[in-house]
PDB file of N, CA and C in Angstrom:
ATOM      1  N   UNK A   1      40.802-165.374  10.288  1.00  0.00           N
ATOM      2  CA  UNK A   1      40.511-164.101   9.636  1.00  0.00           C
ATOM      3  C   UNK A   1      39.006-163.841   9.717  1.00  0.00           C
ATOM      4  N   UNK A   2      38.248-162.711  10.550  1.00  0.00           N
ATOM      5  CA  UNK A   2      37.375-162.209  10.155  1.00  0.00           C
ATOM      6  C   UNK A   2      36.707-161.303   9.131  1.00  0.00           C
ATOM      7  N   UNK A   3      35.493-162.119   8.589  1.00  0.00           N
ATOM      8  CA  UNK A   3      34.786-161.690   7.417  1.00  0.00           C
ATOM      9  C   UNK A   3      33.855-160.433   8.125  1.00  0.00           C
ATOM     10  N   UNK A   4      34.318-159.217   7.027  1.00  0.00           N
ATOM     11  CA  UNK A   4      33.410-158.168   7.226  1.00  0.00           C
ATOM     12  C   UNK A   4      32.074-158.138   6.410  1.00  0.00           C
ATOM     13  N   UNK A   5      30.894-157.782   6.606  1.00  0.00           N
ATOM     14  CA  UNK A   5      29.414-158.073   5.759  1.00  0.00           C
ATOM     15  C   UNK A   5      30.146-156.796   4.676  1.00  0.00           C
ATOM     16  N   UNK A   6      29.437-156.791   3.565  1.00  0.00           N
ATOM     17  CA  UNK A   6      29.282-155.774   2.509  1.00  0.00           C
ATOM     18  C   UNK A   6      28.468-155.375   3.280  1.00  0.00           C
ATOM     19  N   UNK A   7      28.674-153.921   3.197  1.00  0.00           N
ATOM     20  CA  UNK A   7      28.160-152.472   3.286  1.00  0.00           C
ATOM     21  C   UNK A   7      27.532-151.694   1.773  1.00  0.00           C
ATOM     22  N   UNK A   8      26.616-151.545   1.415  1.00  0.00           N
ATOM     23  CA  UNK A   8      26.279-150.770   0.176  1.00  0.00           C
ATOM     24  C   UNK A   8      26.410-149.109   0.115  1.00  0.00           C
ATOM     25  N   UNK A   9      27.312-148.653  -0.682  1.00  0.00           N
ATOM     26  CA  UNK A   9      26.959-146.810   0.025  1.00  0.00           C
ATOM     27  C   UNK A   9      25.745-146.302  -0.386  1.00  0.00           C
ATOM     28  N   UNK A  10      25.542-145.418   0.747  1.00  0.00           N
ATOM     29  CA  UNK A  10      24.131-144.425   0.608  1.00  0.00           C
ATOM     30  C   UNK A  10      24.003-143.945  -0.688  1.00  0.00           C
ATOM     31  N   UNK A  11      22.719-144.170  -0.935  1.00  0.00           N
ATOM     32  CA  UNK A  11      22.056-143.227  -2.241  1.00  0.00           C
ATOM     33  C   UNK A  11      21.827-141.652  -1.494  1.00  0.00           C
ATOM     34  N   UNK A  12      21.956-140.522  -2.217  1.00  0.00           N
ATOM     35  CA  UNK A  12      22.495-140.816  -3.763  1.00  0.00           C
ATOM     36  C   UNK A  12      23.876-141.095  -3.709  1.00  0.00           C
ATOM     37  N   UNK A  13      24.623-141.488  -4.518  1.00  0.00           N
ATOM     38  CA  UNK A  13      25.942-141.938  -4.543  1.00  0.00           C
ATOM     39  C   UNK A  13      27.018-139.867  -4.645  1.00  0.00           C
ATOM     40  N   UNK A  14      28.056-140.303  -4.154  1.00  0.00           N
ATOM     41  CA  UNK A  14      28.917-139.525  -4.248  1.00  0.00           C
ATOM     42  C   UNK A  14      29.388-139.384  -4.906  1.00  0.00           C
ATOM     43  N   UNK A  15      30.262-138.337  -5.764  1.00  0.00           N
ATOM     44  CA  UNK A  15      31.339-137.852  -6.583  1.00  0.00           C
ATOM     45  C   UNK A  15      31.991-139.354  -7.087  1.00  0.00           C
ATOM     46  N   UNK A  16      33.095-139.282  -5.825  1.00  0.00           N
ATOM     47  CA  UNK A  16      34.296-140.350  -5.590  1.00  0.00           C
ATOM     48  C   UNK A  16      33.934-141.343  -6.301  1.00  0.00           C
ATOM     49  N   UNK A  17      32.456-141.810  -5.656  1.00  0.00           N
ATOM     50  CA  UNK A  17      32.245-143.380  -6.529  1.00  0.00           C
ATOM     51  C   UNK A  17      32.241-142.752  -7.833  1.00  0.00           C
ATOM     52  N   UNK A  18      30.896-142.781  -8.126  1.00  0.00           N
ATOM     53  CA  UNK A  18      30.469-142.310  -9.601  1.00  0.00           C
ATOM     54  C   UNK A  18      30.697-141.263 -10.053  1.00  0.00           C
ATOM     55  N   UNK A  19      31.465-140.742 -11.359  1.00  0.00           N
ATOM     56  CA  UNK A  19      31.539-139.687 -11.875  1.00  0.00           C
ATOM     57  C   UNK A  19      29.998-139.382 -12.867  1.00  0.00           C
ATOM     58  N   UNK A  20      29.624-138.687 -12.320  1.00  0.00           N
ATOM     59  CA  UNK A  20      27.611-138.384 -13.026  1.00  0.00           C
ATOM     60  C   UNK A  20      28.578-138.369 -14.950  1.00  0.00           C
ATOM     61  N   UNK A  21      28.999-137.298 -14.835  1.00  0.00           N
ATOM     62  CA  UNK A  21      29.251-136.842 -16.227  1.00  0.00           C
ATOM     63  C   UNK A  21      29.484-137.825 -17.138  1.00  0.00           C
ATOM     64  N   UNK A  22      30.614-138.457 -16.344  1.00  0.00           N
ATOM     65  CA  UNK A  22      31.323-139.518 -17.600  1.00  0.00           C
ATOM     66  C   UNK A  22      30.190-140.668 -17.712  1.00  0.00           C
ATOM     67  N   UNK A  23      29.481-141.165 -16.418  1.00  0.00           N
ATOM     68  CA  UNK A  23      28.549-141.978 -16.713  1.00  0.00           C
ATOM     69  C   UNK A  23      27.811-142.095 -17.804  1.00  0.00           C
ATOM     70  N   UNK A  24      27.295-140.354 -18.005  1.00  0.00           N
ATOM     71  CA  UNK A  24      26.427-140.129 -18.868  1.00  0.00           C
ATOM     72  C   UNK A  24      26.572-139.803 -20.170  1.00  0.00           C
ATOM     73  N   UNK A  25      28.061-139.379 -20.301  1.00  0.00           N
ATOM     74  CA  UNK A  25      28.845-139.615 -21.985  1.00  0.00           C
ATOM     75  C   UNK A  25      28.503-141.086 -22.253  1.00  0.00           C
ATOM     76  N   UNK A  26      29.340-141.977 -21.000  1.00  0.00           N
ATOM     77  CA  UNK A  26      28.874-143.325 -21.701  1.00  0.00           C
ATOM     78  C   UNK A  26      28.060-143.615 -21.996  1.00  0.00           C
ATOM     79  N   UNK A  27      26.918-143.577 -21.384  1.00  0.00           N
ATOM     80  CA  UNK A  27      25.328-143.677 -21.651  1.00  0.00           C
ATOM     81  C   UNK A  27      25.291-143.438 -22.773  1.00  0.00           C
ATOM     82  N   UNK A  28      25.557-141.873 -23.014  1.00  0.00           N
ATOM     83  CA  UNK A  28      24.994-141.387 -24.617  1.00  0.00           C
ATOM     84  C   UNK A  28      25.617-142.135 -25.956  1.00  0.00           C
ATOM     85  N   UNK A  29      27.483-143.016 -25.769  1.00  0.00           N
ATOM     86  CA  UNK A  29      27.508-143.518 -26.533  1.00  0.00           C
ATOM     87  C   UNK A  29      27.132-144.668 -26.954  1.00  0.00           C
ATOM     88  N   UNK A  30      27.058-145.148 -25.729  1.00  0.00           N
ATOM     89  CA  UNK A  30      26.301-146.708 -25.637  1.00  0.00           C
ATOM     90  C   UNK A  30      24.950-146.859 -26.720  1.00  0.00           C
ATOM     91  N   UNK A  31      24.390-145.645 -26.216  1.00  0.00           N
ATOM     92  CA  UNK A  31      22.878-145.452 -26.859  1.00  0.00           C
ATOM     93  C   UNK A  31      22.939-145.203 -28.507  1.00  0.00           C
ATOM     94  N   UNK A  32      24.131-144.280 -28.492  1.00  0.00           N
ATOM     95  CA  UNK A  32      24.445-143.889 -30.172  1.00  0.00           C
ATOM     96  C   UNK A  32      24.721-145.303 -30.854  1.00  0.00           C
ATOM     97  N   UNK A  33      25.674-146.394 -30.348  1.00  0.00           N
ATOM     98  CA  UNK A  33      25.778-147.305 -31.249  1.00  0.00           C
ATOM     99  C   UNK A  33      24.844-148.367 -31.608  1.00  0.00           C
ATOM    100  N   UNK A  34      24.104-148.419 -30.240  1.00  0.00           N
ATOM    101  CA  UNK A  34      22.788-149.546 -30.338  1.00  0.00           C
ATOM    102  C   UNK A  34      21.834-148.762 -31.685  1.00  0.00           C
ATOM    103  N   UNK A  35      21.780-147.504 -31.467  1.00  0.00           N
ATOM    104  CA  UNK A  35      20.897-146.876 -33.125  1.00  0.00           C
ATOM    105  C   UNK A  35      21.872-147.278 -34.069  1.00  0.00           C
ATOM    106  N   UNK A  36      22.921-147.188 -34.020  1.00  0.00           N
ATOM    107  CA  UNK A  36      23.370-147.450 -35.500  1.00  0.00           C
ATOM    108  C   UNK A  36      23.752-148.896 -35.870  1.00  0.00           C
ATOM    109  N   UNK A  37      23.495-149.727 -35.062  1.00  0.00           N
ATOM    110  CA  UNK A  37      23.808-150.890 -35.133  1.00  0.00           C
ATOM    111  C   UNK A  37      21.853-151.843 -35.712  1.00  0.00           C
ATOM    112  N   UNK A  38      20.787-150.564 -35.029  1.00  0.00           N
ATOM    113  CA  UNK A  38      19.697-151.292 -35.148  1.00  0.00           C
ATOM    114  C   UNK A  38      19.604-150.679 -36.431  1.00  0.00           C
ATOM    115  N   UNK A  39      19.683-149.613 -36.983  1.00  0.00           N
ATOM    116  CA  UNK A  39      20.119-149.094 -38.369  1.00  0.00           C
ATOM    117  C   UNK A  39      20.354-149.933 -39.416  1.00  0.00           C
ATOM    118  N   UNK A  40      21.674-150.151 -39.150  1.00  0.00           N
ATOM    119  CA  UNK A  40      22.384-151.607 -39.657  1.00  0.00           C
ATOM    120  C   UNK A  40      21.299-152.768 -39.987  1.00  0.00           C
ATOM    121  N   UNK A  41      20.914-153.466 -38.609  1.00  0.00           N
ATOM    122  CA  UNK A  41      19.969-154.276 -39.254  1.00  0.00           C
ATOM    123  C   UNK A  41      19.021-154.388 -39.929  1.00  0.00           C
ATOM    124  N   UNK A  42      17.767-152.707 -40.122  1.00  0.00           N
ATOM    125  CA  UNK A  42      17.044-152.765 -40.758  1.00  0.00           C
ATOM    126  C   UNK A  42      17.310-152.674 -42.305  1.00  0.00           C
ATOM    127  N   UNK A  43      18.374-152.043 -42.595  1.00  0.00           N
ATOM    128  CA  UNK A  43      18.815-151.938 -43.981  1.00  0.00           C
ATOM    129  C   UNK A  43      19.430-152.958 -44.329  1.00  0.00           C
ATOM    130  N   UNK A  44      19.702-153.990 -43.769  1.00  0.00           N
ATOM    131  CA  UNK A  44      20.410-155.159 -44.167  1.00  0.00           C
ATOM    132  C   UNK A  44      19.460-156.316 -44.500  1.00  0.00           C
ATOM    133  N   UNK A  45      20.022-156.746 -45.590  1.00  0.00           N
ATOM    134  CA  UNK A  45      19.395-158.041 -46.119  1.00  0.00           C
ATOM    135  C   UNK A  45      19.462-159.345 -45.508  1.00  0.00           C
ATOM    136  N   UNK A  46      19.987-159.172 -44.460  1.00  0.00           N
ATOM    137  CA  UNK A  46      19.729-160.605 -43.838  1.00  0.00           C
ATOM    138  C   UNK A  46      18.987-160.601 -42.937  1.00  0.00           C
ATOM    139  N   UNK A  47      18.437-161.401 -42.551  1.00  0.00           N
ATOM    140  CA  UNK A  47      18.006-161.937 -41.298  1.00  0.00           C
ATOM    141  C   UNK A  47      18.083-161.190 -40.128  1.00  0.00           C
ATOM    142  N   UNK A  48      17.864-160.449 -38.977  1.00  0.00           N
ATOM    143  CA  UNK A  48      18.228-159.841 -37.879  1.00  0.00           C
ATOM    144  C   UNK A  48      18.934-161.203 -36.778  1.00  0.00           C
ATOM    145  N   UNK A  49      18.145-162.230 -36.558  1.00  0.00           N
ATOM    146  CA  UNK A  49      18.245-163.094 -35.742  1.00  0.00           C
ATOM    147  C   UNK A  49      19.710-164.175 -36.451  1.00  0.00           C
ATOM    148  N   UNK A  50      20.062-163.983 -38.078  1.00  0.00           N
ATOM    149  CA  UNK A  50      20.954-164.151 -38.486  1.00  0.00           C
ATOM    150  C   UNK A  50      22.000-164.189 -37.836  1.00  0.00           C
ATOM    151  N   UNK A  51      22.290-162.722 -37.325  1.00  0.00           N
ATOM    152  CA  UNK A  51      23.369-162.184 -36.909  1.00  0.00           C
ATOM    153  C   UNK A  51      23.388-162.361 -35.657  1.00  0.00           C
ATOM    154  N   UNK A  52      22.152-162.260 -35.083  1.00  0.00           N
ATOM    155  CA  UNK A  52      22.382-161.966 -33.702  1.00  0.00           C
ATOM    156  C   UNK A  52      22.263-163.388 -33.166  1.00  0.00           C
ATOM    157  N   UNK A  53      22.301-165.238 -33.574  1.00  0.00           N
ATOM    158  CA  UNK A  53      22.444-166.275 -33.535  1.00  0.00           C
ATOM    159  C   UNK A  53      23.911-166.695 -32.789  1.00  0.00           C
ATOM    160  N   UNK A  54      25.091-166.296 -33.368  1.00  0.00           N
ATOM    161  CA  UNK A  54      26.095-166.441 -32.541  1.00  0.00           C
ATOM    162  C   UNK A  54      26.389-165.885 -31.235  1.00  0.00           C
ATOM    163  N   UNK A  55      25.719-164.680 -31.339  1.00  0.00           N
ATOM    164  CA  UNK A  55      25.567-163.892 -29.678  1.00  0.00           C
ATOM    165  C   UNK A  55      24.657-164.333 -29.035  1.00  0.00           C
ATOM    166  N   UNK A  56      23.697-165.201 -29.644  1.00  0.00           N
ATOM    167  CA  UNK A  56      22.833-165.671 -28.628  1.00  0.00           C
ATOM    168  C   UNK A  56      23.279-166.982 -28.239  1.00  0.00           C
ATOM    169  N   UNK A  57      23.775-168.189 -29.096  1.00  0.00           N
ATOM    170  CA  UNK A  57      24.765-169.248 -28.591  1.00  0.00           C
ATOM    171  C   UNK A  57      25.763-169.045 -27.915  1.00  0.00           C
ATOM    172  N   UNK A  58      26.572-168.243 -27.721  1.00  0.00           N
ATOM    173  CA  UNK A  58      27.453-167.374 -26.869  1.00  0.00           C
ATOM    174  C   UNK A  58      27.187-167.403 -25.574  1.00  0.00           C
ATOM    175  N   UNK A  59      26.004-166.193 -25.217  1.00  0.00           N
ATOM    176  CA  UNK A  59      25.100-166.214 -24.342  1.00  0.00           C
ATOM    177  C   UNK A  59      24.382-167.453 -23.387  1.00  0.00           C
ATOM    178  N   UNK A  60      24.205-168.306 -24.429  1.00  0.00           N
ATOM    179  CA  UNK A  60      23.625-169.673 -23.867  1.00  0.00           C
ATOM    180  C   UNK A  60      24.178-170.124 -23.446  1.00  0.00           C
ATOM    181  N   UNK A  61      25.682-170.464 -23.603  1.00  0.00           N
ATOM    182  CA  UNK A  61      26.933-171.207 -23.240  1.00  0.00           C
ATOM    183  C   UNK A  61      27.214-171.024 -22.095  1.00  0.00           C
ATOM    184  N   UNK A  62      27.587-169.353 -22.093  1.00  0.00           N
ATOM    185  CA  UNK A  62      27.899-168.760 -20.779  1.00  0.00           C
ATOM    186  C   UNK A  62      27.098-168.958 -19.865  1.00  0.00           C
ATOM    187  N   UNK A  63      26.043-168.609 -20.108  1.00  0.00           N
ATOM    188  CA  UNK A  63      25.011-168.914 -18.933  1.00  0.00           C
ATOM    189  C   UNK A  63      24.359-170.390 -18.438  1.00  0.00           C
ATOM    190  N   UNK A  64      25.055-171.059 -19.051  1.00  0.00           N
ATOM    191  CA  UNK A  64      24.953-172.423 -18.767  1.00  0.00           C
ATOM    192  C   UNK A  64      25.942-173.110 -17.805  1.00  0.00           C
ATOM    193  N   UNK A  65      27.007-172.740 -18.140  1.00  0.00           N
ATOM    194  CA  UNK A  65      28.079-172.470 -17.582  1.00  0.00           C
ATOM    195  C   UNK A  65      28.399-172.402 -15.507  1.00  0.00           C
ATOM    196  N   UNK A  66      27.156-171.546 -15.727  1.00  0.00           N
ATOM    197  CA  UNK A  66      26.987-170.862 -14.341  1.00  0.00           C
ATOM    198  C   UNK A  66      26.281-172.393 -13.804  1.00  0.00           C
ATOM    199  N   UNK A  67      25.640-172.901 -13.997  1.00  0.00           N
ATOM    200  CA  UNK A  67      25.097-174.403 -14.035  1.00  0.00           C
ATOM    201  C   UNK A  67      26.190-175.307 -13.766  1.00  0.00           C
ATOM    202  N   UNK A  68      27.181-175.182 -14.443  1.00  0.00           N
ATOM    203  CA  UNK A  68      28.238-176.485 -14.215  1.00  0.00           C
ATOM    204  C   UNK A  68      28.316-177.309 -15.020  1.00  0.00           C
ATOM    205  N   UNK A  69      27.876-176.450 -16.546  1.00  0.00           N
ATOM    206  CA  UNK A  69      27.881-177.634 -17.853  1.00  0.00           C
ATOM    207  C   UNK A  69      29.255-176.826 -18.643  1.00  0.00           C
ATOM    208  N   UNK A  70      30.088-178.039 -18.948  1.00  0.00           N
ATOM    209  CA  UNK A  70      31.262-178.298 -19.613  1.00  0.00           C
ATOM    210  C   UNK A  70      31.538-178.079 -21.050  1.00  0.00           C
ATOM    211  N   UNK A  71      30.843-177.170 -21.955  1.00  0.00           N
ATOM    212  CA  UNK A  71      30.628-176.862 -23.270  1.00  0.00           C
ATOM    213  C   UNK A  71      30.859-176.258 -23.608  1.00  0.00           C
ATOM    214  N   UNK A  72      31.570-175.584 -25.284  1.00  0.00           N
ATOM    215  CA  UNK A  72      32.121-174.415 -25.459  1.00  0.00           C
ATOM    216  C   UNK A  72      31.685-173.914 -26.688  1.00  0.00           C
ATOM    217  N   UNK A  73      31.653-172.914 -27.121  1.00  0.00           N
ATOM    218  CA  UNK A  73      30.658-172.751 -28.128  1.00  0.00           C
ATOM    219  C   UNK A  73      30.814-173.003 -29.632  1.00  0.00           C
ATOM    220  N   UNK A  74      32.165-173.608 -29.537  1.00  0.00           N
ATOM    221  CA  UNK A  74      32.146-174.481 -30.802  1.00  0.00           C
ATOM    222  C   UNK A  74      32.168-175.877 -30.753  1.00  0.00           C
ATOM    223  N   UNK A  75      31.624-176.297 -29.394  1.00  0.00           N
ATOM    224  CA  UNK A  75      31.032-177.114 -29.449  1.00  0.00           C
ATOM    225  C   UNK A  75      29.625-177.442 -29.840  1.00  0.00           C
ATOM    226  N   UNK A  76      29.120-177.049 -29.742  1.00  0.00           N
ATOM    227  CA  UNK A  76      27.411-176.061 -29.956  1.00  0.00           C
ATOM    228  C   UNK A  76      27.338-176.151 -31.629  1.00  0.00           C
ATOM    229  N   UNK A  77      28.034-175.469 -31.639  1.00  0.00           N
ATOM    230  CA  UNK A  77      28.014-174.737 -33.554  1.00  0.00           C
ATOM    231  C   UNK A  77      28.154-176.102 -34.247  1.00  0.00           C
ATOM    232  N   UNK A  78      29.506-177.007 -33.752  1.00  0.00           N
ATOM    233  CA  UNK A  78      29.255-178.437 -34.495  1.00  0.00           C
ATOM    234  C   UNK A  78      28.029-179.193 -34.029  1.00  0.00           C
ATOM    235  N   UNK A  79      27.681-179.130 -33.262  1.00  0.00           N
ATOM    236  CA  UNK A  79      26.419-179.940 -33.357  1.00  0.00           C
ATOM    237  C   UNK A  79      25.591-179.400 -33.978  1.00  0.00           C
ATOM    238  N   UNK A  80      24.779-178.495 -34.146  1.00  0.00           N
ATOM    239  CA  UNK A  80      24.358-177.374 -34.362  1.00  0.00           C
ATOM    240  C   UNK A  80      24.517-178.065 -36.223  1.00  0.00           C
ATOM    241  N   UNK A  81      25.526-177.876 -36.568  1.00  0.00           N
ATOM    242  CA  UNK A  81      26.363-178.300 -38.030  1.00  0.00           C
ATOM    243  C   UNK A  81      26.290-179.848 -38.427  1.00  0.00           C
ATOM    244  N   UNK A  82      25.823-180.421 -37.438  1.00  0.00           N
ATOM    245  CA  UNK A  82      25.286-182.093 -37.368  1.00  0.00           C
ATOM    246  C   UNK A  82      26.778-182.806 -37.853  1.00  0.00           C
ATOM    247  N   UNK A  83      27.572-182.173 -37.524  1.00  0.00           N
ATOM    248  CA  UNK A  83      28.947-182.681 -37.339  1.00  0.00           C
ATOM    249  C   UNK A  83      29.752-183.350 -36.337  1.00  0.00           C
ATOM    250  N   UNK A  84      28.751-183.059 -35.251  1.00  0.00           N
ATOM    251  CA  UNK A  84      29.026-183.526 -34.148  1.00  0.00           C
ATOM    252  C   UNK A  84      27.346-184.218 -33.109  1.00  0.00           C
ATOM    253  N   UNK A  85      27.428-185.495 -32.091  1.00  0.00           N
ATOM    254  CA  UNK A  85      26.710-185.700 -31.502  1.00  0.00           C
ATOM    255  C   UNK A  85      26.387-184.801 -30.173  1.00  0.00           C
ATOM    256  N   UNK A  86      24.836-184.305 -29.999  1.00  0.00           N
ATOM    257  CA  UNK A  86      24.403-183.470 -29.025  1.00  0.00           C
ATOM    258  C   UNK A  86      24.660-184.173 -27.635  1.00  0.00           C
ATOM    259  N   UNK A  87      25.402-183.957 -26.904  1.00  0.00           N
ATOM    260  CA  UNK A  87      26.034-184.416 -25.130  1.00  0.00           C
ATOM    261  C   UNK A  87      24.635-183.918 -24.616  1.00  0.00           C
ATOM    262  N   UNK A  88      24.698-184.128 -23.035  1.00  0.00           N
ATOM    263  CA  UNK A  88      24.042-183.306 -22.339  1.00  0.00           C
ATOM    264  C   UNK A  88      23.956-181.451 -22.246  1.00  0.00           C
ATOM    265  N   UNK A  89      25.524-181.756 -21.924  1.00  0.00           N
ATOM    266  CA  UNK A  89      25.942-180.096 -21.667  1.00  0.00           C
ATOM    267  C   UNK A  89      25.437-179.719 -23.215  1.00  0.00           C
ATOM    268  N   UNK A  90      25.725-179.864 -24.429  1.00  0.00           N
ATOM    269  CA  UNK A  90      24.980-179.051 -25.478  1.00  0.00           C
ATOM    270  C   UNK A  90      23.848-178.891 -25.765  1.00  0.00           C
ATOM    271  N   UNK A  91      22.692-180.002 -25.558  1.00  0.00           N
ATOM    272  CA  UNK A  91      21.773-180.025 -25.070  1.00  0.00           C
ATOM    273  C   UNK A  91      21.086-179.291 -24.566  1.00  0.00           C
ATOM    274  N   UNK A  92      21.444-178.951 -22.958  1.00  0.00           N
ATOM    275  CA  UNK A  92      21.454-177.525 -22.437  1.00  0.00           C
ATOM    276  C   UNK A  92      21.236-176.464 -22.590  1.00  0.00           C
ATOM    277  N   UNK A  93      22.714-175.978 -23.362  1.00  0.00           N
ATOM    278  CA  UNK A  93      23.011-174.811 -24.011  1.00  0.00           C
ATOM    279  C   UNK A  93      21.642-174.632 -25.135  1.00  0.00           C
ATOM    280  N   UNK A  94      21.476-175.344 -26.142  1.00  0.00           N
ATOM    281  CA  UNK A  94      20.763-175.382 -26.954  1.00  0.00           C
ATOM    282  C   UNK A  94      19.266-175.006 -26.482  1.00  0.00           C
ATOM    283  N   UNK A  95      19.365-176.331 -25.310  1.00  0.00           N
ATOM    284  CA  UNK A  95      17.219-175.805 -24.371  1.00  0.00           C
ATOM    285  C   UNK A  95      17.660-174.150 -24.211  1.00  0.00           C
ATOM    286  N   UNK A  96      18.448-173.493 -23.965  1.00  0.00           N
ATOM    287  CA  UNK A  96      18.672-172.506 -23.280  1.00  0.00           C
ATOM    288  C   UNK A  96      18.605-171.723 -23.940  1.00  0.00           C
ATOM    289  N   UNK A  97      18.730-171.788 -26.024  1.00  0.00           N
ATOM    290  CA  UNK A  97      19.087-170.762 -26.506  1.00  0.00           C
ATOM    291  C   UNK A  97      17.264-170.846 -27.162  1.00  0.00           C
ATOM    292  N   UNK A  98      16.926-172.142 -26.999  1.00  0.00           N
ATOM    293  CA  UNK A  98      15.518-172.062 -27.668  1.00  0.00           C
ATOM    294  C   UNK A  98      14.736-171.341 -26.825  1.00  0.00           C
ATOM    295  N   UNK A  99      14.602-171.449 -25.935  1.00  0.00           N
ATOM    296  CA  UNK A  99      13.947-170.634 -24.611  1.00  0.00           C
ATOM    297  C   UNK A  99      14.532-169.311 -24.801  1.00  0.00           C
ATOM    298  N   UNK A 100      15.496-168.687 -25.182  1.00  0.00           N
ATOM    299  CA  UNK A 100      15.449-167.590 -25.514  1.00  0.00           C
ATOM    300  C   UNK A 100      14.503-166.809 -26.583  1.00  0.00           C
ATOM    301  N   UNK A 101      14.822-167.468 -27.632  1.00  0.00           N
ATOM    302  CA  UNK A 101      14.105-167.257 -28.784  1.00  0.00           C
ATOM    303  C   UNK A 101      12.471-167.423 -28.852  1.00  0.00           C
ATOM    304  N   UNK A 102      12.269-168.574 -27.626  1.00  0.00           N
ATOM    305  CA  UNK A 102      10.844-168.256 -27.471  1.00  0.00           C
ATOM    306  C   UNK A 102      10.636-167.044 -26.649  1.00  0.00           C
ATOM    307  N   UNK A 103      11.462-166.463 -25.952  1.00  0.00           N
ATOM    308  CA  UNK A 103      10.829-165.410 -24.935  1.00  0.00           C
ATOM    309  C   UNK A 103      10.322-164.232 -25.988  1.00  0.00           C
ATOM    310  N   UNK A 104      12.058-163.810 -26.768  1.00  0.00           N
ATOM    311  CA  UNK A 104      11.893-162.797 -27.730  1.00  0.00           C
ATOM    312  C   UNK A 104      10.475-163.057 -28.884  1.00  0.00           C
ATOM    313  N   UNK A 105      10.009-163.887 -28.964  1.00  0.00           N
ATOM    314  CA  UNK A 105       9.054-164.267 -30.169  1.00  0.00           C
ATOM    315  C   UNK A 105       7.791-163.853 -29.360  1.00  0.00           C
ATOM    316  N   UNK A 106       7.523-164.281 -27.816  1.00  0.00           N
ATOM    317  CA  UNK A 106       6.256-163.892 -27.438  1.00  0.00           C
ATOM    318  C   UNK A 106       6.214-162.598 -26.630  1.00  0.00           C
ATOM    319  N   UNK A 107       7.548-161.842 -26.433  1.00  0.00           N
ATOM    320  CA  UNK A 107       7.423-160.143 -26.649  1.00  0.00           C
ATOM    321  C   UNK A 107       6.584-159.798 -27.465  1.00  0.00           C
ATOM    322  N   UNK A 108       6.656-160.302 -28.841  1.00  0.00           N
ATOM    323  CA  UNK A 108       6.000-159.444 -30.303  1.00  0.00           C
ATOM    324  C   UNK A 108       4.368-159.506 -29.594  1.00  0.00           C
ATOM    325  N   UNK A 109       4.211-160.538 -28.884  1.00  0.00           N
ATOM    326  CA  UNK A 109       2.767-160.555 -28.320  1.00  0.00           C
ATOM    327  C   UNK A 109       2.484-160.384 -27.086  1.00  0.00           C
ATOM    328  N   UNK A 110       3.161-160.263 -26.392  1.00  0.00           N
ATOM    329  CA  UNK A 110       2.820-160.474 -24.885  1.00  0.00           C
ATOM    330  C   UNK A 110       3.754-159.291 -24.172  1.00  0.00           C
ATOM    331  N   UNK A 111       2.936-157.865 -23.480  1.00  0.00           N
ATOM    332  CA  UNK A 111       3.988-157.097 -23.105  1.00  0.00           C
ATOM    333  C   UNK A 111       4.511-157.873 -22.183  1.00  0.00           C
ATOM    334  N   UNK A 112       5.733-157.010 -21.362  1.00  0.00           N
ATOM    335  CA  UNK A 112       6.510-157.102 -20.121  1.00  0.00           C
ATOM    336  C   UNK A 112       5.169-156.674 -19.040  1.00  0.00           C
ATOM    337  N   UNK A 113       5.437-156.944 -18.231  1.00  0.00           N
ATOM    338  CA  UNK A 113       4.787-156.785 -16.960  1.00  0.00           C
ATOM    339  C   UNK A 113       4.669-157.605 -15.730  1.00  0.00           C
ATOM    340  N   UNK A 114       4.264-156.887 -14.909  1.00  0.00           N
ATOM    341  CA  UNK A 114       4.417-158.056 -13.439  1.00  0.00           C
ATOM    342  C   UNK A 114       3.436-159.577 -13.679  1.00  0.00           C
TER     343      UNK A 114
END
């Protein structure tokens, strides 16, 4: 069986592929809930990073994952809970979620840029 290369279609994109409109409903709701969700957090008494802790262990997991580490995210949470001993693969996950949290922490100081 011969393999054909991917082909990318020409910009700008066509109708067929992309519907512009609906794209851009989605867009707009996408955008509506991230405000009301950042809403949410400022009026809320907890913690921001509170909440957003399981989506970021989540995150870590998964993307660890892509690596070839064997961990699941309640695996994580018990260790995490000192209920359980830290493996390699949690380990990992964990370097992975701290390194997150350092990136977001030196945003507050350090723009984006090349």
């Amino acid at each position: 069986m011969k393999r054909k290369p991917f082909v990318p279609f020409k910009l700008p994109l066509s109708e067929d592929v992309v519907n512009q409109m609906r794209f851009l409903r989605e867009l707009i709701e996408a955008n509506k809930a991230m405000v009301e969700y950042q809403t949410m957090l400022r009026h809320s008494k907890l913690h921001p990073r509170f909440l957003l802790r399981p989506i970021m262990l989540k995150e870590a997991v998964q993307s660890t994952k892509i690596e070839g580490t064997q961990v699941t995210l309640d695996e994580v949470m018990e260790t995490e809970a000192q209920s359980r001993k830290a493996n390699s693969d949690v380990r990992e996950a964990l370097n992975y979620y701290e390194a997150l949290v350092a990136g977001m922490d030196a945003l507050k100081e350090i723009p984006i840029c090349s």
